[in-house]
N, C-alpha and C. Protein backbone atom coordinates (compact mmCIF):
# COMPACT_ATOMS: atom_id res chain seq x y z
N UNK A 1 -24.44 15.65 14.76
CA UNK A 1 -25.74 15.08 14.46
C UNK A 1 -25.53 13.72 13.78
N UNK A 2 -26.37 12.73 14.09
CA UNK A 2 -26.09 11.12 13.55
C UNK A 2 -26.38 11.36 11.85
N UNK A 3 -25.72 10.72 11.41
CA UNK A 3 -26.12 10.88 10.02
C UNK A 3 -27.17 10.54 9.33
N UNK A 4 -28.30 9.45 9.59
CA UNK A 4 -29.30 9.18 9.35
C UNK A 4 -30.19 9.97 9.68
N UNK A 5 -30.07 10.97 10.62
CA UNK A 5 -30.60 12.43 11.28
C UNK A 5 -30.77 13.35 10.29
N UNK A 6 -29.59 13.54 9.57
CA UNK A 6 -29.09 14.32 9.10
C UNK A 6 -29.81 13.99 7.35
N UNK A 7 -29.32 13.06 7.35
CA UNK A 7 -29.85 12.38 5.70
C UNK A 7 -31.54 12.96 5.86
N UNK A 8 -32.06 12.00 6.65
CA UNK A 8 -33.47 12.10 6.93
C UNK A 8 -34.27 14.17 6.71
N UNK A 9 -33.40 14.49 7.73
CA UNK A 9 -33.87 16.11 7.25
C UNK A 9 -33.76 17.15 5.83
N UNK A 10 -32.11 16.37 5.35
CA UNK A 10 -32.22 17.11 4.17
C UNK A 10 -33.15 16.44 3.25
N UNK A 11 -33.92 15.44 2.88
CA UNK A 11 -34.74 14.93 2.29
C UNK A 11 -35.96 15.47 2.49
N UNK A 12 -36.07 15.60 4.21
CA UNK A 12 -37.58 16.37 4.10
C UNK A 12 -37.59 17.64 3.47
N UNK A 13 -36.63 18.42 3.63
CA UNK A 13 -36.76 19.73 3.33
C UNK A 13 -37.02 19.72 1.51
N UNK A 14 -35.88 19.08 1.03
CA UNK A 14 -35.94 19.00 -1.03
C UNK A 14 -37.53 18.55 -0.69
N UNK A 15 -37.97 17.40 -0.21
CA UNK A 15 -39.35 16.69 -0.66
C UNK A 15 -40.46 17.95 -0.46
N UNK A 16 -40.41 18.82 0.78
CA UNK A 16 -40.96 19.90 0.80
C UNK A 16 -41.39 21.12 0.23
N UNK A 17 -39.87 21.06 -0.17
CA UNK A 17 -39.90 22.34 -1.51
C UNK A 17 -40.30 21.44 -2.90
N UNK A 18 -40.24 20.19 -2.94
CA UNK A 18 -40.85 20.00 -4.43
C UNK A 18 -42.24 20.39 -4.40
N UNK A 19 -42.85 20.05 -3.30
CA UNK A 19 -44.38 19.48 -2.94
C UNK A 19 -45.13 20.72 -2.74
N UNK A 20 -44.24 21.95 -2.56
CA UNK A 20 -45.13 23.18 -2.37
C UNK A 20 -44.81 23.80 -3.73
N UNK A 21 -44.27 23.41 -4.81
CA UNK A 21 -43.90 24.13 -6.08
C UNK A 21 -45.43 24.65 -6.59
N UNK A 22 -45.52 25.74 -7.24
CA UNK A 22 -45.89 26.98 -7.65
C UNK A 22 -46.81 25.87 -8.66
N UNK A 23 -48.19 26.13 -9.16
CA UNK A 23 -48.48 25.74 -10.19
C UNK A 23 -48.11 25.39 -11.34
N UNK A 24 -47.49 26.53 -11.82
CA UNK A 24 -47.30 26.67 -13.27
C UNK A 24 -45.64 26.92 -13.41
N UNK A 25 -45.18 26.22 -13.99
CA UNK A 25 -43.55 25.79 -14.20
C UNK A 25 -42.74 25.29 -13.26
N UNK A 26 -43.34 24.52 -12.73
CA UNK A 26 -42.48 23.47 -11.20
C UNK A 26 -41.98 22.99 -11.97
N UNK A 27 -40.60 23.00 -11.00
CA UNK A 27 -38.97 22.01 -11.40
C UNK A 27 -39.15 20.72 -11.87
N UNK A 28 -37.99 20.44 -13.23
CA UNK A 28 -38.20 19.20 -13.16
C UNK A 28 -37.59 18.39 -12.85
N UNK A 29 -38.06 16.99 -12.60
CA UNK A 29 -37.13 16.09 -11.70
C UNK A 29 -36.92 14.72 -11.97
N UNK A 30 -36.11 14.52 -12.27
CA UNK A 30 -35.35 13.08 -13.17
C UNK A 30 -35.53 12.11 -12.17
N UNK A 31 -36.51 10.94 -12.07
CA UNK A 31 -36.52 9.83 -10.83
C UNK A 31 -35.97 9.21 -11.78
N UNK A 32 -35.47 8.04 -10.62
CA UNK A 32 -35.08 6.98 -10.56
C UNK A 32 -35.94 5.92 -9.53
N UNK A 33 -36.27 5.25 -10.48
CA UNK A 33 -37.21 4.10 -9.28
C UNK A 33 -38.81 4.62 -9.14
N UNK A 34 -39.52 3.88 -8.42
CA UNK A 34 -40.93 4.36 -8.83
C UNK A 34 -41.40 5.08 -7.48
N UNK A 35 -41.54 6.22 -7.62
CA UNK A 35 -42.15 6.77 -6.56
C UNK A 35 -43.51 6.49 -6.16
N UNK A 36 -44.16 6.83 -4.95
CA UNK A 36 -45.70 6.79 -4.78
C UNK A 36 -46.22 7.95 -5.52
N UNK A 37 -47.82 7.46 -5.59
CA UNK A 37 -48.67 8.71 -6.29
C UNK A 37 -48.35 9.73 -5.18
N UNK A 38 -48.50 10.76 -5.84
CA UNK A 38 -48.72 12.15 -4.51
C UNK A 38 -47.31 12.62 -4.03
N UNK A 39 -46.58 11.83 -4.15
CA UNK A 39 -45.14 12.38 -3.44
C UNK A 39 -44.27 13.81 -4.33
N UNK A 40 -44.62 13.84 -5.11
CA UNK A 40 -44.42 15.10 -5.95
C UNK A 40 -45.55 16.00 -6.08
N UNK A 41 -45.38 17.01 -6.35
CA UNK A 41 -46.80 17.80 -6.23
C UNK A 41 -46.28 17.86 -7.79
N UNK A 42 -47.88 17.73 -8.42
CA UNK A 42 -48.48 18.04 -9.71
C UNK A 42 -47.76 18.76 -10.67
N UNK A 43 -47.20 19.81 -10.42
CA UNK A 43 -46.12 20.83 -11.25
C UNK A 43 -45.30 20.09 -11.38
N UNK A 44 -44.67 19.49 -10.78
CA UNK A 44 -43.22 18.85 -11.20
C UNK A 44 -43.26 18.41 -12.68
N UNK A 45 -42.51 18.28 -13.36
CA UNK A 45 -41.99 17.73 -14.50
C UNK A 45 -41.30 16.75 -14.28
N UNK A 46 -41.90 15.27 -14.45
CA UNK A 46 -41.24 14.00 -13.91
C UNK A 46 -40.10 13.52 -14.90
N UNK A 47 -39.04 13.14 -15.17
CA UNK A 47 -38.55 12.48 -16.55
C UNK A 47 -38.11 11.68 -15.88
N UNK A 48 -37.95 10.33 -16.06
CA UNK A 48 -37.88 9.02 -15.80
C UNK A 48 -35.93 8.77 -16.13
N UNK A 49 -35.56 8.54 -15.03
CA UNK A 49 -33.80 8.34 -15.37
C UNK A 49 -33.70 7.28 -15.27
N UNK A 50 -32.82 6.95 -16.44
CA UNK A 50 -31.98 5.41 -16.72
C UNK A 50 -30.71 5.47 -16.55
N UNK A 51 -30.17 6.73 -16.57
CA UNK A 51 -28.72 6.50 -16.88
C UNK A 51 -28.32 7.94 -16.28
N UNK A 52 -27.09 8.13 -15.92
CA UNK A 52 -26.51 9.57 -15.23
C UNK A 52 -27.03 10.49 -16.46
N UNK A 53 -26.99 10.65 -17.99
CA UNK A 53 -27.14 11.36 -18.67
C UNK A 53 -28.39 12.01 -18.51
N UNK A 54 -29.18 11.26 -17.69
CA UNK A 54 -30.83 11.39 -17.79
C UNK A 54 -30.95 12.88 -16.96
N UNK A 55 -30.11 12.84 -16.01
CA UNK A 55 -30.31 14.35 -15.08
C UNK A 55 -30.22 15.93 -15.47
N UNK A 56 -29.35 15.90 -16.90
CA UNK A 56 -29.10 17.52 -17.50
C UNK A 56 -30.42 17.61 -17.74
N UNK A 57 -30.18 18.89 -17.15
CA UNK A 57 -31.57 20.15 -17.41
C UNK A 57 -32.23 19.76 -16.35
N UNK A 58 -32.30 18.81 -15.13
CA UNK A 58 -32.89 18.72 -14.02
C UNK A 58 -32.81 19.74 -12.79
N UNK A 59 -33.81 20.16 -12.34
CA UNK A 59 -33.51 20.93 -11.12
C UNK A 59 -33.12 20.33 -10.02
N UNK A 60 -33.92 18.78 -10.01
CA UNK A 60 -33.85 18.20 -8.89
C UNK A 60 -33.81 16.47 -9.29
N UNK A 61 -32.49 16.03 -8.43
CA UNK A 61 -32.43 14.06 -8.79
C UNK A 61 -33.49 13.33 -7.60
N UNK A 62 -34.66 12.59 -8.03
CA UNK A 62 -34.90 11.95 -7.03
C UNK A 62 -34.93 10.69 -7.16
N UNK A 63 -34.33 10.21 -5.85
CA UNK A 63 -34.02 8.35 -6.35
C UNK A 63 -34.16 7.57 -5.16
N UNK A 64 -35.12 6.27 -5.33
CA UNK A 64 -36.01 5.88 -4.43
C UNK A 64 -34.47 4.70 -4.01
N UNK A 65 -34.58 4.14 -2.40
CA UNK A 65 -33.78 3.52 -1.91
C UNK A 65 -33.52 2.47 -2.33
N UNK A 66 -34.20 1.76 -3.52
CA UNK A 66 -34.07 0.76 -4.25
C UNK A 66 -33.19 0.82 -5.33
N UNK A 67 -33.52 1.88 -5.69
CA UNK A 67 -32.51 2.60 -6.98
C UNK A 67 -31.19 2.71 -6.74
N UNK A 68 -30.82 3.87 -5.42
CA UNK A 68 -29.98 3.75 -4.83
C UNK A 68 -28.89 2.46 -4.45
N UNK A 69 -29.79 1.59 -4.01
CA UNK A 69 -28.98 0.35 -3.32
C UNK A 69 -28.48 -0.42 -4.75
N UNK A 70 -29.16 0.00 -5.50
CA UNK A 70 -28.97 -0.98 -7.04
C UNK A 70 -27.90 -0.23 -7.75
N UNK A 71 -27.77 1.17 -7.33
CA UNK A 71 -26.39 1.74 -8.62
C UNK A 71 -25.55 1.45 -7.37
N UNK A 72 -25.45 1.14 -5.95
CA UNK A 72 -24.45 1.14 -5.27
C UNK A 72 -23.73 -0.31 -4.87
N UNK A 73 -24.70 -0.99 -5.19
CA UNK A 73 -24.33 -2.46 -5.05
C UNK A 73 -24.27 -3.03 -6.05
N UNK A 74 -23.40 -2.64 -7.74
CA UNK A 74 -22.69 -3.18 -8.48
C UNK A 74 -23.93 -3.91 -10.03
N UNK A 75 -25.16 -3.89 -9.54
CA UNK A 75 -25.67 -3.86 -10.65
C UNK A 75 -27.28 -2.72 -10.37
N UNK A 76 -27.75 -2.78 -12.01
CA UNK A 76 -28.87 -1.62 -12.04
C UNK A 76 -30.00 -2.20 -12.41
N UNK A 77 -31.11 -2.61 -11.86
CA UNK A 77 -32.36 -3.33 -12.49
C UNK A 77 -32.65 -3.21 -13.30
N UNK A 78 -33.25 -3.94 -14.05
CA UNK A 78 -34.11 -3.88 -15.46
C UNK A 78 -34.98 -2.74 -15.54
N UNK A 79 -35.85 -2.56 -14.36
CA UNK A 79 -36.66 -1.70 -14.41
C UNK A 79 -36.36 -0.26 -14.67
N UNK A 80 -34.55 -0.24 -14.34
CA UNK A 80 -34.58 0.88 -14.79
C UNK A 80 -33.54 1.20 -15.83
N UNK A 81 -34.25 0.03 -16.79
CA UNK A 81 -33.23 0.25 -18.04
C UNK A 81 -31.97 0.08 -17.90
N UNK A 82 -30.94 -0.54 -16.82
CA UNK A 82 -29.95 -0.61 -17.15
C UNK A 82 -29.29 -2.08 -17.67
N UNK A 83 -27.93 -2.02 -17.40
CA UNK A 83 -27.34 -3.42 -17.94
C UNK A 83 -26.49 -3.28 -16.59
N UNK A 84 -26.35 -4.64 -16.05
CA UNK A 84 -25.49 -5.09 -15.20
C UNK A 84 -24.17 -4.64 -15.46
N UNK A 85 -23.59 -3.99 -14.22
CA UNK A 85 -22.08 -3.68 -14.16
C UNK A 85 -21.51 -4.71 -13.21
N UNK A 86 -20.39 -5.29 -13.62
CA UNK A 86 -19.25 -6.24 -12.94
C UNK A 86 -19.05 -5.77 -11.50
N UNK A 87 -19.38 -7.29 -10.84
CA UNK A 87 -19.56 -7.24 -9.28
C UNK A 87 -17.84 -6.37 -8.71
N UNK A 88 -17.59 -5.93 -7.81
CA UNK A 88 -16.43 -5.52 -7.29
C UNK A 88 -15.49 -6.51 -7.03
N UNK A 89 -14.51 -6.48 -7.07
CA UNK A 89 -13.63 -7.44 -6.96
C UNK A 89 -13.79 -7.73 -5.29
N UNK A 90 -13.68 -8.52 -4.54
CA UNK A 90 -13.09 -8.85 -3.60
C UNK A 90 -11.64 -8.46 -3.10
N UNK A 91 -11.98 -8.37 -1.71
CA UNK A 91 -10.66 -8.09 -1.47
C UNK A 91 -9.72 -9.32 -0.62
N UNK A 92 -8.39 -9.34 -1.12
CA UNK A 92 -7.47 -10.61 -0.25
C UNK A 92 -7.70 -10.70 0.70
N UNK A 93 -8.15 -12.16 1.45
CA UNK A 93 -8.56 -12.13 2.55
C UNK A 93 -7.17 -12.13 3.44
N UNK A 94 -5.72 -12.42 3.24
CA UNK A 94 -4.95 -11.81 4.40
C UNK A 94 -4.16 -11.20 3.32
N UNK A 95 -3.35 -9.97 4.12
CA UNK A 95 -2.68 -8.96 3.76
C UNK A 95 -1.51 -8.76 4.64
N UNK A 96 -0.28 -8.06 4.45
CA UNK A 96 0.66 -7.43 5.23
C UNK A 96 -0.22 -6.52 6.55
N UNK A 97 0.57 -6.86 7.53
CA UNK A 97 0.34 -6.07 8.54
C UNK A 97 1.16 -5.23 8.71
N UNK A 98 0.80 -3.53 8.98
CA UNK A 98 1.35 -2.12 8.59
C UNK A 98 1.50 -1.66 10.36
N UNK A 99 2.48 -0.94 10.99
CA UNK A 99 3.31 -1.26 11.94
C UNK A 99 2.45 0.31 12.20
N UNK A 100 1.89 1.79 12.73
CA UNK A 100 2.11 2.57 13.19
C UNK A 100 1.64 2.91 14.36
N UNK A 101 1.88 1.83 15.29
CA UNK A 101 1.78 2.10 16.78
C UNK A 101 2.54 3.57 17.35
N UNK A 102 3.40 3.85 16.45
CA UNK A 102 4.24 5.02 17.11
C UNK A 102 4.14 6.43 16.97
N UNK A 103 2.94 6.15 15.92
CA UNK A 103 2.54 7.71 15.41
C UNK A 103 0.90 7.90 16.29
N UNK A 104 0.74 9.28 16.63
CA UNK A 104 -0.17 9.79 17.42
C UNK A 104 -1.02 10.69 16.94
N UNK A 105 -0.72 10.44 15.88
CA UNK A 105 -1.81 11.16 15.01
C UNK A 105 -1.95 10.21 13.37
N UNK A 106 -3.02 9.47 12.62
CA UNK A 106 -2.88 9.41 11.16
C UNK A 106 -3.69 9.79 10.96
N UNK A 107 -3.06 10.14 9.04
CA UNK A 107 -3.89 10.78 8.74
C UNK A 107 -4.31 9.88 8.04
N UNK A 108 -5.06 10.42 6.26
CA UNK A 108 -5.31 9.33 5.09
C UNK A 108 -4.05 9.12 4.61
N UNK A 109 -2.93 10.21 4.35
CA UNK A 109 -1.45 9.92 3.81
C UNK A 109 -0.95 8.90 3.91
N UNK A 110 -1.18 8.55 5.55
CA UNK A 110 -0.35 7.56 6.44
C UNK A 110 -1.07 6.02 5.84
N UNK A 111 -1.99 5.77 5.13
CA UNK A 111 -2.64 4.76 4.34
C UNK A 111 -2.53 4.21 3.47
N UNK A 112 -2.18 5.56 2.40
CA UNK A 112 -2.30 5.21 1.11
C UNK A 112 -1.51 4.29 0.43
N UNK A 113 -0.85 3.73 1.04
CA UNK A 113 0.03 2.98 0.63
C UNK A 113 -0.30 1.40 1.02
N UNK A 114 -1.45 1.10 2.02
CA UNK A 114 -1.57 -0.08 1.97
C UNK A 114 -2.62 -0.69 1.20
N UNK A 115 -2.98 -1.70 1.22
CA UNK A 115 -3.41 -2.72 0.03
C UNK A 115 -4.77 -3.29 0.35
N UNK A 116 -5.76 -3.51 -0.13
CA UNK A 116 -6.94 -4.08 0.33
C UNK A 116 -6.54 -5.32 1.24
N UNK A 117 -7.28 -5.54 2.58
CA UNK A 117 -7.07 -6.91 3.17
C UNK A 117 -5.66 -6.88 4.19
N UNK A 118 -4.97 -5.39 4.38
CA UNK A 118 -4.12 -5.36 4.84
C UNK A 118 -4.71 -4.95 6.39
N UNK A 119 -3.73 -5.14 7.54
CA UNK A 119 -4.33 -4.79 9.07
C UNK A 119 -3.25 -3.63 9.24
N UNK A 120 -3.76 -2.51 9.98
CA UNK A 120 -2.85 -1.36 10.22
C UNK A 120 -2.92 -1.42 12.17
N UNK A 121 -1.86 -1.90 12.67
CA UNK A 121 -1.84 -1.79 14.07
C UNK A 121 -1.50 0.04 14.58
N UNK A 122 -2.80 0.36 15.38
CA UNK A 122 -2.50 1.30 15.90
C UNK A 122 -2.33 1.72 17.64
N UNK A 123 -1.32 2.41 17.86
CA UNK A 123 -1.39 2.62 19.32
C UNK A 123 -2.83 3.12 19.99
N UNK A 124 -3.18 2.64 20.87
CA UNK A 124 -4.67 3.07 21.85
C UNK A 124 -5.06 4.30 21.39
N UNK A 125 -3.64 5.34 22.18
CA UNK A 125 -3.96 6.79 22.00
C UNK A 125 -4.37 7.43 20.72
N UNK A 126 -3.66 6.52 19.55
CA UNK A 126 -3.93 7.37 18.69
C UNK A 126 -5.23 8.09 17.82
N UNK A 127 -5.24 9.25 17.35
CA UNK A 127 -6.17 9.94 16.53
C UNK A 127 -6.27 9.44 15.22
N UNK A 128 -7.32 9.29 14.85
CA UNK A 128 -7.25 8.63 13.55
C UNK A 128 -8.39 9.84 13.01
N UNK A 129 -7.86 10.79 12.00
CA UNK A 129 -9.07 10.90 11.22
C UNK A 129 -9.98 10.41 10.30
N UNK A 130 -10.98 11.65 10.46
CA UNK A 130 -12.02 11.28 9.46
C UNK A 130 -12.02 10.89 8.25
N UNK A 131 -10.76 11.27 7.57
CA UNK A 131 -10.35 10.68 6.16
C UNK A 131 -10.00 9.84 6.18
N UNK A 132 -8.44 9.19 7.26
CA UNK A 132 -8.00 8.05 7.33
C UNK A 132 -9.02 6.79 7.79
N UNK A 133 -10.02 7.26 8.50
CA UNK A 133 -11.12 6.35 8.58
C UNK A 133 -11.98 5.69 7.64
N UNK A 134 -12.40 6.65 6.64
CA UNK A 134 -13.11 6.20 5.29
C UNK A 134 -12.10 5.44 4.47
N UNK A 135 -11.17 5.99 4.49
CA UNK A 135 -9.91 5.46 3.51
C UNK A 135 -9.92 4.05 4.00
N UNK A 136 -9.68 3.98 5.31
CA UNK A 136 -9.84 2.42 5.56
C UNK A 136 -10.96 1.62 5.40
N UNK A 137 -11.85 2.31 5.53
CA UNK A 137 -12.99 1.48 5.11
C UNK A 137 -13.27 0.92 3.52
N UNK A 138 -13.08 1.93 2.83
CA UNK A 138 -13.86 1.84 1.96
C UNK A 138 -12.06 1.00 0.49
N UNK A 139 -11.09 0.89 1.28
CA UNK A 139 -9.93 0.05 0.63
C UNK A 139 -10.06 -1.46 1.45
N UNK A 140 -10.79 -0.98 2.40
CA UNK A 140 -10.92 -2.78 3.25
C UNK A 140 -9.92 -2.80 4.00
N UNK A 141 -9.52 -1.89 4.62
CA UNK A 141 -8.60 -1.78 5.44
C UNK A 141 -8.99 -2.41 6.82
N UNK A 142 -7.88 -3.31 8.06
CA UNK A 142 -8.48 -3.98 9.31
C UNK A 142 -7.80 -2.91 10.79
N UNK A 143 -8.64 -2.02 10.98
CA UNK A 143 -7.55 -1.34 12.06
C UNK A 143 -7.71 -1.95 13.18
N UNK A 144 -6.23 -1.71 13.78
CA UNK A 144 -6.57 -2.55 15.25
C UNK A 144 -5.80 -1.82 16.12
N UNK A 145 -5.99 -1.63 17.25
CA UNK A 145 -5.39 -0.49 18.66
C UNK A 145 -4.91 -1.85 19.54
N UNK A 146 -3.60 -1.46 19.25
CA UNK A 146 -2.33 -2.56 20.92
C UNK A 146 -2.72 -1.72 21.99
């Protein structure tokens, strides 16, 4: 299933079960970011999150795509009480190029050892997993198939 598929449904379902909560002692739920009127049903217990600490004793985190994009992209808006965290470093724009045309399977193992900005040449055939895939992504890794 595509993942935006996937994202998209488990959201309806939590937003569902908040929205049909019981009158009297509905969950409470630590936002982040400003929701619309109505999107919670009435029972909820809203507490307003600023900070990861804000979620104990929550049943449920809800955090609007703004919020999101703001703790994930290196700073946190004012609006929601935070203080700017230091942009990510960049990564070297050239790096060693890492040789495993000859292996037919990598994994993440087969990675860990290279360096942000580095290119990993791989043979056509090869399998690359799902780990070694993120791993490259998310170190800035450049894969390339001879």
């Amino acid at each position: 299933m595509e993942t935006d598929k996937l994202i998209e449904l488990a959201t309806k379902a939590v937003m569902d079960k908040l929205g049909a909560a019981p009158p009297t002692d509905g969950p409470q739920v630590t936002v982040f970011g400003d929701l619309p009127d109505g999107l919670l049903a009435p029972s909820c217990r809203q507490v307003a999150g600023r900070s990861p600490s804000d979620v104990e004793g929550s049943d449920y985190i809800v955090m609007t795509m703004a919020a999101f994009r703001a703790f994930h992209g290196g700073a946190i808006p004012a609006g929601l009480a935070g203080t700017p965290l230091p942009a990510p470093a960049a990564p070297p724009s050239a790096g060693r190029v890492i040789d495993l045309t000859a292996k037919r399977l990598v994994h993440e193992r087969d990675l860990k050892q290279a360096n942000p900005g580095d290119t990993v040449r791989l043979s056509r055939r090869a399998i690359v997993t799902a780990l070694a895939r993120d791993l490259a992504r998310s170190n800035g890794l450049e894969l390339v198939e001879d």
